[in-house]
Protein backbone atom coordinates (compact mmCIF):
# COMPACT_ATOMS: atom_id res chain seq x y z
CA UNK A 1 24.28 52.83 13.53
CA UNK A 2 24.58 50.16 16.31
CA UNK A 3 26.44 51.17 19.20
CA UNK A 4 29.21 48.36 20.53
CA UNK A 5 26.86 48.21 24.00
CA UNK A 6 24.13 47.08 21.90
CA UNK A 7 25.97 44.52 19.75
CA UNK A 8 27.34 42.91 22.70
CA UNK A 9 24.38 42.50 24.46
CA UNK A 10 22.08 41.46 21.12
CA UNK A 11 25.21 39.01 20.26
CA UNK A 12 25.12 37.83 24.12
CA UNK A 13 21.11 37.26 24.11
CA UNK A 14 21.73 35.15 20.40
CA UNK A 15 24.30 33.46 22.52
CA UNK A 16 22.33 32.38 24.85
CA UNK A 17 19.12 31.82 22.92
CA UNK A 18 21.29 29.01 20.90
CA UNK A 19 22.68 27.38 24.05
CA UNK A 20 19.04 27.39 25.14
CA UNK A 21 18.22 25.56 22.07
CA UNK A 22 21.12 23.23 21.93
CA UNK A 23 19.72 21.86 25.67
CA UNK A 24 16.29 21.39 24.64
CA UNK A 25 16.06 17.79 24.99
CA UNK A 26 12.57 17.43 25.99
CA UNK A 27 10.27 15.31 23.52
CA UNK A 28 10.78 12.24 21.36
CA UNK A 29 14.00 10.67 19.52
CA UNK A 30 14.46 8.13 17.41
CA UNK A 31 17.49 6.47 19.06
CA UNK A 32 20.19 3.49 18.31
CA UNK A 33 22.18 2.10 21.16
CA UNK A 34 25.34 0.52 19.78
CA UNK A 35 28.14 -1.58 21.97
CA UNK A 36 31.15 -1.54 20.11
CA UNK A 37 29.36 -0.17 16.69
CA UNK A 38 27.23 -3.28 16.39
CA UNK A 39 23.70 -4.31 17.42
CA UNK A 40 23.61 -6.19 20.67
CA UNK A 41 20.29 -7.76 21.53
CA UNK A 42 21.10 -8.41 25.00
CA UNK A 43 20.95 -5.14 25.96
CA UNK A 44 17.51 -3.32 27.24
CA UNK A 45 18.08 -0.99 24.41
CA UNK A 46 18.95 -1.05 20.45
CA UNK A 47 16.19 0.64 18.53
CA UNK A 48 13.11 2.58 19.61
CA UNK A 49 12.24 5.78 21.01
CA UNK A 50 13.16 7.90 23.52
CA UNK A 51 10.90 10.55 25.31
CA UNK A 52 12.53 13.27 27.40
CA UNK A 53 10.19 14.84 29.93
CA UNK A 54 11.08 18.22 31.71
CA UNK A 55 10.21 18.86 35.53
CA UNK A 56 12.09 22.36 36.54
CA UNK A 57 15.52 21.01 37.04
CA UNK A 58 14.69 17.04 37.10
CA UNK A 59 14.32 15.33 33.45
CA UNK A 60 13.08 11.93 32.56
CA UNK A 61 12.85 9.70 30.02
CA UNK A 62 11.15 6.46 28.70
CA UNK A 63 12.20 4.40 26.02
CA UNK A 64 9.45 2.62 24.18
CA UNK A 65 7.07 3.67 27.27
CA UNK A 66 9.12 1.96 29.61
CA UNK A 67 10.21 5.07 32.30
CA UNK A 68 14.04 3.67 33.09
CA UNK A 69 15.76 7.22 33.26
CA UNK A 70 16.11 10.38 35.58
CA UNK A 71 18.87 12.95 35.64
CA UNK A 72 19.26 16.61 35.46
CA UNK A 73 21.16 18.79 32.80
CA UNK A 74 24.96 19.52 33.33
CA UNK A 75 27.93 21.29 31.61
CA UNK A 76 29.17 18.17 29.54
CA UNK A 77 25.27 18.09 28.83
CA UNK A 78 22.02 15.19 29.99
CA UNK A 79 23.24 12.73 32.67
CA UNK A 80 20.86 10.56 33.00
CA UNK A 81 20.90 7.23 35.64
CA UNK A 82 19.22 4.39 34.25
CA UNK A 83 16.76 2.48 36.07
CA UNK A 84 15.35 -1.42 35.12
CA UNK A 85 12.80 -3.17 36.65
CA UNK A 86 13.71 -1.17 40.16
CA UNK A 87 17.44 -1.84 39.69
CA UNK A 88 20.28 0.08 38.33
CA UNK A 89 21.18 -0.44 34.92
CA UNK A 90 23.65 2.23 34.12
CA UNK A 91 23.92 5.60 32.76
CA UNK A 92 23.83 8.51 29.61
CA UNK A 93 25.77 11.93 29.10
CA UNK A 94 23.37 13.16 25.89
CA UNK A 95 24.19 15.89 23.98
CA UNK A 96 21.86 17.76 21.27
CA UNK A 97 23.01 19.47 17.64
CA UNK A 98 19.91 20.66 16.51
CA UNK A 99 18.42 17.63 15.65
CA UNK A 100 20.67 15.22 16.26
CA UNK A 101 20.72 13.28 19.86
CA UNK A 102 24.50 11.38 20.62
CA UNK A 103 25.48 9.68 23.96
CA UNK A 104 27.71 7.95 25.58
CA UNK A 105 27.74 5.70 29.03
CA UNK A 106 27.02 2.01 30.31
CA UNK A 107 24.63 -0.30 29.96
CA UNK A 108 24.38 -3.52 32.30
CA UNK A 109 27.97 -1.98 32.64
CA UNK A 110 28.70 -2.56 29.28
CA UNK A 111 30.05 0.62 27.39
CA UNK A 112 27.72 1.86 24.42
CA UNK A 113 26.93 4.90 22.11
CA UNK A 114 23.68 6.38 21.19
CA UNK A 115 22.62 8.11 18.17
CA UNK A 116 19.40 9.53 17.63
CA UNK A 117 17.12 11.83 15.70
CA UNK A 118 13.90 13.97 15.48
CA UNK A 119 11.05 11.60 13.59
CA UNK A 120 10.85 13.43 10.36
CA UNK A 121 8.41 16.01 10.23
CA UNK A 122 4.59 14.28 8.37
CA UNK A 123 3.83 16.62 5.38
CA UNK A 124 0.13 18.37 5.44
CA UNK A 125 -1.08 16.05 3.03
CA UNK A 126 0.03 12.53 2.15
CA UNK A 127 1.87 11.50 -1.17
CA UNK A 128 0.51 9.28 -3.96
CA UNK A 129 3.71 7.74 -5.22
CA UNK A 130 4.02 6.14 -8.79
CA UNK A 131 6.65 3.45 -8.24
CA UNK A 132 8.25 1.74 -11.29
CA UNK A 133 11.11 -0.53 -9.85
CA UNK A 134 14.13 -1.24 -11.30
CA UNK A 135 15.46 -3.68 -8.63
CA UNK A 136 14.33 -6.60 -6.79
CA UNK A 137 14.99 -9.06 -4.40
CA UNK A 138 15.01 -12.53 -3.17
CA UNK A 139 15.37 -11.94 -0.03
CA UNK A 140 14.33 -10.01 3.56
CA UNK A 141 16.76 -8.29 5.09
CA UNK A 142 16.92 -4.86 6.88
CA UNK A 143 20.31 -4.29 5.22
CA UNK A 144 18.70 -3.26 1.76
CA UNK A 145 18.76 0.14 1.32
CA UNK A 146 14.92 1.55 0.77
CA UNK A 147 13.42 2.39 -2.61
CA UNK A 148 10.79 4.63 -1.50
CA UNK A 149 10.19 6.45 1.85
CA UNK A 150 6.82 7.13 2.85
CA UNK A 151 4.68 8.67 5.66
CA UNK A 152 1.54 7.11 7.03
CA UNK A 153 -0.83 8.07 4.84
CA UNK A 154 1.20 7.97 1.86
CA UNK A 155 0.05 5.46 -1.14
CA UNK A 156 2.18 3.60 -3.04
CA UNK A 157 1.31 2.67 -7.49
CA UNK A 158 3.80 0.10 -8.42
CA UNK A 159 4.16 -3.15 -9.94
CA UNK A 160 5.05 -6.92 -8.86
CA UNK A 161 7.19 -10.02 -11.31
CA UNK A 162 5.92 -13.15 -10.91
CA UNK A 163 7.77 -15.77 -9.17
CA UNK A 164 10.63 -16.49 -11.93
CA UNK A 165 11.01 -12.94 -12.05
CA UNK A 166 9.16 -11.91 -15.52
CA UNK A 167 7.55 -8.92 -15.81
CA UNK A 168 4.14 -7.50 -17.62
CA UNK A 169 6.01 -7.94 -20.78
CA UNK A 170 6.70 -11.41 -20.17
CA UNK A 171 10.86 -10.30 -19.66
CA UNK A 172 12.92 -11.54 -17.11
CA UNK A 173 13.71 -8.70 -15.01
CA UNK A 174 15.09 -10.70 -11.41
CA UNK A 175 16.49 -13.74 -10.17
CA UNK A 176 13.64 -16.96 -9.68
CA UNK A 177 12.44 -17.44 -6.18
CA UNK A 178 9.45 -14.78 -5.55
CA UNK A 179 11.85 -11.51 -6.00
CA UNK A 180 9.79 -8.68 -3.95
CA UNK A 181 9.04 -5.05 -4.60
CA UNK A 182 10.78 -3.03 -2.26
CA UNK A 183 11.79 -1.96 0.58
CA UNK A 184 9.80 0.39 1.71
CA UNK A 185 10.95 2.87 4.58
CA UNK A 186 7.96 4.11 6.97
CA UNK A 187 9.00 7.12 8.32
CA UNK A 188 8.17 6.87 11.88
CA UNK A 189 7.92 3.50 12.12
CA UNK A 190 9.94 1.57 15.44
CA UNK A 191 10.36 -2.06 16.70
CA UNK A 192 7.15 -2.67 18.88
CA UNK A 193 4.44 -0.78 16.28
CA UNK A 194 2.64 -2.37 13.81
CA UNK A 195 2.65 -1.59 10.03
CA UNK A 196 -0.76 -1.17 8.64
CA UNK A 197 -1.19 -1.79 4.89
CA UNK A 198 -4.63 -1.40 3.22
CA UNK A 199 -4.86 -3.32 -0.20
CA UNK A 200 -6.55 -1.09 -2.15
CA UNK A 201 -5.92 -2.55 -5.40
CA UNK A 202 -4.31 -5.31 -6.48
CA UNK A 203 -4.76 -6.62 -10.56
CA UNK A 204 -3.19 -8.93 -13.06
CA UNK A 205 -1.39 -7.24 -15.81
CA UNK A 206 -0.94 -9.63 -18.39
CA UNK A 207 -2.89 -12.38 -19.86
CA UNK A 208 -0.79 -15.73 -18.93
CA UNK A 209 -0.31 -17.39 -15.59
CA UNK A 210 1.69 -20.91 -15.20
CA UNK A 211 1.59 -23.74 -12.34
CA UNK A 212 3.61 -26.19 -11.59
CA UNK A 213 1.69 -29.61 -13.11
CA UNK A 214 2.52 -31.93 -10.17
CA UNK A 215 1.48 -31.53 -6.81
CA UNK A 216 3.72 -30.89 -3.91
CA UNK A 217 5.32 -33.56 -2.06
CA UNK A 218 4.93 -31.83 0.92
CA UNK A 219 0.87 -32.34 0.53
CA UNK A 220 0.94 -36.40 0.01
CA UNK A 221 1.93 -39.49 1.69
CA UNK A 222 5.05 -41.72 0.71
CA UNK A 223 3.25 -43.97 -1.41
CA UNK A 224 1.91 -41.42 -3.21
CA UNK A 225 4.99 -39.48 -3.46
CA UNK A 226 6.50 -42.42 -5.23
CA UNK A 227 3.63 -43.05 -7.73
CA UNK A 228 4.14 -39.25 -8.23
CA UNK A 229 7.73 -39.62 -9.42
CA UNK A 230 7.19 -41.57 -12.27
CA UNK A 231 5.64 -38.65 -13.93
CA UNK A 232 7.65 -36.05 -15.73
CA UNK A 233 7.24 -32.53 -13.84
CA UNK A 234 6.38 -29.93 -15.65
CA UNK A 235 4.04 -26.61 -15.69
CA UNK A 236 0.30 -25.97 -16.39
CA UNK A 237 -0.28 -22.56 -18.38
CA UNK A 238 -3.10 -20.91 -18.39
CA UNK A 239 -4.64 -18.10 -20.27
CA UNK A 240 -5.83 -14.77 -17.81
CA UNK A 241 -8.92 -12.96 -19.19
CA UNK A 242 -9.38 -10.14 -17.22
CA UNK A 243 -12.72 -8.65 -18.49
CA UNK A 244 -14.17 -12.24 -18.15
CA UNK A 245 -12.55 -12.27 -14.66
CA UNK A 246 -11.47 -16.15 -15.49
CA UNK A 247 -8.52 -18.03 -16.27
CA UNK A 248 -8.79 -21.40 -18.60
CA UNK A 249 -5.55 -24.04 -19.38
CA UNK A 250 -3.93 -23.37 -22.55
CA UNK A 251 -3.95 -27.07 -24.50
CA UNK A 252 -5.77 -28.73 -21.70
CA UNK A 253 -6.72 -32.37 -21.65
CA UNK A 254 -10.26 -33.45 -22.62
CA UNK A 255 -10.88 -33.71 -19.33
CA UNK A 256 -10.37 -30.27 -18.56
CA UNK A 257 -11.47 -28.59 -21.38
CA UNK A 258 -14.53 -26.83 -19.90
CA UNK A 259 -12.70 -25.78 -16.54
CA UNK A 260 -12.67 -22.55 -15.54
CA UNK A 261 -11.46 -20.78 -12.40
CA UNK A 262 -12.40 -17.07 -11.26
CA UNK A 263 -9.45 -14.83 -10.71
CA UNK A 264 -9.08 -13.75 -7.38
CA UNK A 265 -5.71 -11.69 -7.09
CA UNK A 266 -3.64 -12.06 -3.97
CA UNK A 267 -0.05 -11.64 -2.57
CA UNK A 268 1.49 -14.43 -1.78
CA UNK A 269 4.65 -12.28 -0.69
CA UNK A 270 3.78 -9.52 1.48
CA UNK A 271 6.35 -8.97 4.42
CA UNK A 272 8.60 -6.57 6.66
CA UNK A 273 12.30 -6.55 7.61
CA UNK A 274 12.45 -9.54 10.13
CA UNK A 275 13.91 -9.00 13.57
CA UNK A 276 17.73 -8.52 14.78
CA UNK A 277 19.58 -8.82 11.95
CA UNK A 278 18.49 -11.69 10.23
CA UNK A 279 18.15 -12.13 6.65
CA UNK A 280 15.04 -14.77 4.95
CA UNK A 281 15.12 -15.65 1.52
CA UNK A 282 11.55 -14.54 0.33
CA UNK A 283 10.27 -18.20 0.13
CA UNK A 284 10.61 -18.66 3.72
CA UNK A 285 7.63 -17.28 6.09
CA UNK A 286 7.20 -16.67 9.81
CA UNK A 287 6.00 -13.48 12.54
CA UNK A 288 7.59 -10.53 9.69
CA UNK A 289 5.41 -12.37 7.21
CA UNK A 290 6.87 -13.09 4.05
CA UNK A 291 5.50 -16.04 1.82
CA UNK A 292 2.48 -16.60 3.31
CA UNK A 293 0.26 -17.58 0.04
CA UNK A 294 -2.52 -16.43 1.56
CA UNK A 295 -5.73 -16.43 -0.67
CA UNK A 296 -7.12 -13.52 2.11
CA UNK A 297 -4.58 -11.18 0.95
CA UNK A 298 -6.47 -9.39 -1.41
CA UNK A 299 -7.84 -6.45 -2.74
CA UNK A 300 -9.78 -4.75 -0.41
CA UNK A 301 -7.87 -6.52 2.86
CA UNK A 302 -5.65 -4.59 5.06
CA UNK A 303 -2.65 -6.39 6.51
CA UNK A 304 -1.03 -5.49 10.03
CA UNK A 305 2.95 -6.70 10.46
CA UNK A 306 4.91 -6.31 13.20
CA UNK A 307 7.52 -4.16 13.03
CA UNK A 308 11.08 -5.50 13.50
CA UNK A 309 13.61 -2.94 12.32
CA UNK A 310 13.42 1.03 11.98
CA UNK A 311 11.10 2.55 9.51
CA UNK A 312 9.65 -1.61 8.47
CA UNK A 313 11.10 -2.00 5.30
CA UNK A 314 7.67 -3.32 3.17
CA UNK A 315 8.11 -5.51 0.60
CA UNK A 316 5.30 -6.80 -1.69
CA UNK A 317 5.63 -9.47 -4.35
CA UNK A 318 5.05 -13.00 -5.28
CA UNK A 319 1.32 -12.16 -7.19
CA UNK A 320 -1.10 -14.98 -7.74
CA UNK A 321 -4.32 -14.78 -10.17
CA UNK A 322 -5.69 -17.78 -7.84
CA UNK A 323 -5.20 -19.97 -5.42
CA UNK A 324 -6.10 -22.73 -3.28
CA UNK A 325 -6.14 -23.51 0.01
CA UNK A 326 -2.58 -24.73 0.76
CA UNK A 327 -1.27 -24.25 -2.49
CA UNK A 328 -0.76 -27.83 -3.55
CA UNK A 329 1.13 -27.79 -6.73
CA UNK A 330 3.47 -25.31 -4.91
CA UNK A 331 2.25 -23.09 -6.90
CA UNK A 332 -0.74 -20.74 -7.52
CA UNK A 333 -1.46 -19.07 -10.74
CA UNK A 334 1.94 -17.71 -10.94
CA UNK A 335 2.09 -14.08 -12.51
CA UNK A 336 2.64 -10.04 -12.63
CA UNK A 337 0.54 -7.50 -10.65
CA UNK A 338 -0.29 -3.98 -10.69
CA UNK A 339 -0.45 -2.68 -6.99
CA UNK A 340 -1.69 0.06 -5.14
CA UNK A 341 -1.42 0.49 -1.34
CA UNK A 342 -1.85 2.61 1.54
CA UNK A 343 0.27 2.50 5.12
CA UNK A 344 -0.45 3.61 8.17
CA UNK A 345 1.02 3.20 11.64
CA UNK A 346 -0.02 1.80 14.92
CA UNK A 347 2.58 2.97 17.48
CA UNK A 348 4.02 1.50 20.20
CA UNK A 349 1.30 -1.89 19.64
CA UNK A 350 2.91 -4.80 18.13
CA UNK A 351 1.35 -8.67 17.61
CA UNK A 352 2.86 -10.72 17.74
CA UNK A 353 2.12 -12.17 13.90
CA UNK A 354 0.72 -10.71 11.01
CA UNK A 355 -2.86 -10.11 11.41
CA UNK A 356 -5.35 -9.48 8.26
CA UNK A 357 -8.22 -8.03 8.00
CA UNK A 358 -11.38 -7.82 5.87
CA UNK A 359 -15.21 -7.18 5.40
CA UNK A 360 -16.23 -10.23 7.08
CA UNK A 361 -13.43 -11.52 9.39
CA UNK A 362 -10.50 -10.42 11.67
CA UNK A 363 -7.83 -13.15 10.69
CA UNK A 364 -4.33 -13.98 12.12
CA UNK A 365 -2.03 -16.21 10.29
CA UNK A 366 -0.11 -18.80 12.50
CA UNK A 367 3.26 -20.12 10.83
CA UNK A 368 5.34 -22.95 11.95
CA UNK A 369 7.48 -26.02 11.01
CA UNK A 370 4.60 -28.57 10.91
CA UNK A 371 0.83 -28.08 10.51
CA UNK A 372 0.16 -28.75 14.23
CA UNK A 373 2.97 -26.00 15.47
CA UNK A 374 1.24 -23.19 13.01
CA UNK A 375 -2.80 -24.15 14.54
CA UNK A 376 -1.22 -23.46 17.65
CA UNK A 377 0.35 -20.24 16.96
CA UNK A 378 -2.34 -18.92 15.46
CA UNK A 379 -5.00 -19.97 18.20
CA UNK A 380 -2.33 -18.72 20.58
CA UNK A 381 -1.99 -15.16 18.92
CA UNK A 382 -5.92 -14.67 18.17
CA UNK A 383 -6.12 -15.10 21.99
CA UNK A 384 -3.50 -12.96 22.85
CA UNK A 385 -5.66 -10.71 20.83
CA UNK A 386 -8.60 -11.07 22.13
CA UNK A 387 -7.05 -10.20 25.86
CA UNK A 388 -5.31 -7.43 24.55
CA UNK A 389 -8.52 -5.87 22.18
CA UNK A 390 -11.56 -6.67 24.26
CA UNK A 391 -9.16 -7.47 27.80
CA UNK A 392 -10.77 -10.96 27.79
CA UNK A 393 -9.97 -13.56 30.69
CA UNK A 394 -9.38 -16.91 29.69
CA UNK A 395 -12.39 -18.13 30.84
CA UNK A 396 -14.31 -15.98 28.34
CA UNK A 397 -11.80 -16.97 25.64
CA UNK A 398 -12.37 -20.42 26.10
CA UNK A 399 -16.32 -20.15 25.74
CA UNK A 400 -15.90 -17.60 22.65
CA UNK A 401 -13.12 -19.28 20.54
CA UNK A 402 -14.48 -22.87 21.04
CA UNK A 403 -17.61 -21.85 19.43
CA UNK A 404 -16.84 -19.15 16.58
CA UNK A 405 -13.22 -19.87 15.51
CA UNK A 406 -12.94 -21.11 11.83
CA UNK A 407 -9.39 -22.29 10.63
CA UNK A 408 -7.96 -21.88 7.34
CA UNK A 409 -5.31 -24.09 5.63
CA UNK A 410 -3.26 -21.71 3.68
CA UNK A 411 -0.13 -23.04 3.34
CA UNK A 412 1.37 -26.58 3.45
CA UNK A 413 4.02 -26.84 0.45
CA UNK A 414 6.90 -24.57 1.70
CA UNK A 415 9.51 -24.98 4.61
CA UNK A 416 6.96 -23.72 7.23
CA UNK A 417 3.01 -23.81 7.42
CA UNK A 418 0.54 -21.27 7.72
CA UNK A 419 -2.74 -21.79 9.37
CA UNK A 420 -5.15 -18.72 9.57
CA UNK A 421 -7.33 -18.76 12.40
CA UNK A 422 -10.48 -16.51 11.50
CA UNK A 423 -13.30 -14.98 13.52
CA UNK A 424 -16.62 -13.43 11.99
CA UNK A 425 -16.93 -9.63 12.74
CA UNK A 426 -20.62 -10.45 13.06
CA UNK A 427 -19.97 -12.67 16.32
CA UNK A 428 -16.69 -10.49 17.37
CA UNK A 429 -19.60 -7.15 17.87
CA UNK A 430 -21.26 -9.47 20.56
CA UNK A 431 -18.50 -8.73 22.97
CA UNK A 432 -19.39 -6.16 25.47
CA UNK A 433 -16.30 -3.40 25.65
């Protein structure tokens, strides 16, 4: 029998134990600052995270490393003062329900909400996941909901279309225009990481591939262009044998009739959700990736993409049995791919553009509107690299680059370019730490 004394006081300590509890807010949220309901890039805050610190009675907190509040706990729960760049920027009441984190208060005197959340608990052991997809798209966008959620460390089986949308079985399955596998949501990830994707595997899975049969305006001068146009467009096909590892035409001229090409499998499409909310169709490319019709995306390569949006939102697709630098026809050998992947997460260390990475070389991929505008983002970004990696001045950057960078002419065909700037890991271990 328990005695009314003793139920009062064990129902008082509970009590208290859950208001303890409830103002726990020390540690690290994953947190949305909204004005009016809506994203507002203006603001020094819209997604990232938020680390409370406890000193006695004094709390503090940092959002994406960046120490801009102090405040101490009260009854209508965390006031915090806000603090940027040594000048006020407003303030948070925060209040905790288990583990949710909401808010209200001022930034830049601007009213706004907050929302936030513990970052889902990583599993003992990561998650093979067998993905068959059922839907696809044409587009980037952080508004489509995920397919798959993953932790770092999880791998991902699934399966690619190839640019018109057909399948392994040669059935249309999407809409034309490189339609991506996808999205997937890594748990954890935040704008400012990076997204780390090893290739571990990536195969054809049928035996036909097709080309366009004209090459791309976008490669030739006018004159050519118009001798171009008095032939009739078409495609190329070409037959995929995989135990060979070679791909011949189908009914190829005489002239052709002994040419053979090795298959080397690669993503053209291989991209994140890009930043604020702005959507891409997947034929565009830029800093989120996207179509970058890379021939270095292969097997074996692992890819690192800034992160733009919560949790990334990967999307794979676009497969190519081979390809050339540029892609001339606008078009490699266009087909279907079995995939196999692995993420990881780099936190709170974001490039600027999507870096790759093999055996030999350490490789950034510079896009822009011309040819000249994408060899200077990628020379800029591979220095920015080197700064940030091996905290190189740019009087040992000049030396270094102007002696081991190689360039790369990936793309040339679509509405941007993408020039790869590459360094040797061979010359890159000569650099004293």
């Amino acid at each position: 029998m328990i005695r009314p004394a003793a139920l009062s006081l064990a129902l008082l300590i509970s009590g208290a134990t859950a208001a303890l509890a409830q103002s726990d807010f020390t540690g690290t949220w994953e947190v949305a600052v909204r004005e009016f309901g809506q994203k507002n890039f203006y603001l020094p805050m819209v997604d990232g995270r938020l680390t409370v610190q406890q000193d006695g009675e004094r709390y503090t907190a940092a959002y994406n490393k960046n120490p801009m509040f102090s405040g101490r706990l009260e009854k209508d729960g965390l006031r915090l003062a806000c603090e940027d760049g040594g000048k006020p920027c407003g303030e948070f009441v925060l209040r905790r329900s288990g583990s949710r984190l909401t808010g209200t208060g001022t930034l830049q005197e601007i009213p706004v909400t907050l929302d936030g959340k513990r970052p889902a608990p990583k599993p003992a052991r990561a998650t093979l996941h067998d993905f068959k997809p059922q839907h696809f798209y044409t587009f980037y966008s952080g508004a489509i909901a995920p397919a798959v959620r993953l932790f770092p460390g999880d791998s991902v089986k699934t399966e690619t279309l190839d640019s018109r949308g057909f399948d392994k079985d040669r059935k249309p399955r999407a809409p034309r225009g490189n339609p991506q596998t996808g999205p997937f949501y890594i748990e954890g990830a935040m704008p400012g990481d990076t997204l780390v994707v090893h290739l571990d595997r990536i195969r054809t899975n049928r035996d036909t591939a097709y080309q366009t049969n004209l090459l791309s305006s976008n490669a030739l001068e006018a004159g050519a262009i118009r001798e171009m146009a008095r032939h009739e467009p078409g495609f190329t096909q070409w037959k995929i044998d995989a135990a060979a590892g070679i791909a011949t035409i189908i009914n190829p001229s005489p002239r052709l009739a002994d040419y053979k090409v090795k298959l080397d499998p690669m993503l053209g499409g291989i991209g994140v959700a890009p930043t604020r909310d702005e959507v891409f169709v997947s034929g565009r490319l830029g800093a989120y990736g996207g179509n970058l019709d890379s021939s270095q995306i292969r097997e074996g390569a692992t890819v690192y993409l800034p992160v733009f949006q919560p949790g990334a939102l990967l999307f794979i697709g676009d497969g190519h049995a081979q390809q050339g630098d540029g892609e001339l026809p606008g078009q490699g050998l266009e087909t279907s791919m079995d995939v196999h992947f692995t993420v990881d997460l780099i936190p709170g260390q974001a490039g600027g553009h999507p870096r790759v990475e093999n055996g030999e070389f350490m490789m950034i991929m510079g896009t822009g509107v011309t040819l000249d505008a994408a060899m200077r983002t990628a020379t800029t970004e591979m220095s920015r690299w080197l700064a940030t990696t091996y905290q190189m001045t740019p009087q040992e950057i000049a030396p270094f680059l102007g002696t081991a960078m190689q360039y790369e002419i990936a793309e040339v065909v679509d509405s941007e370019y993408n020039v790869v700037a590459k360094l040797r890991k061979t010359t890159l271990a000569q650099i004293r730490k």
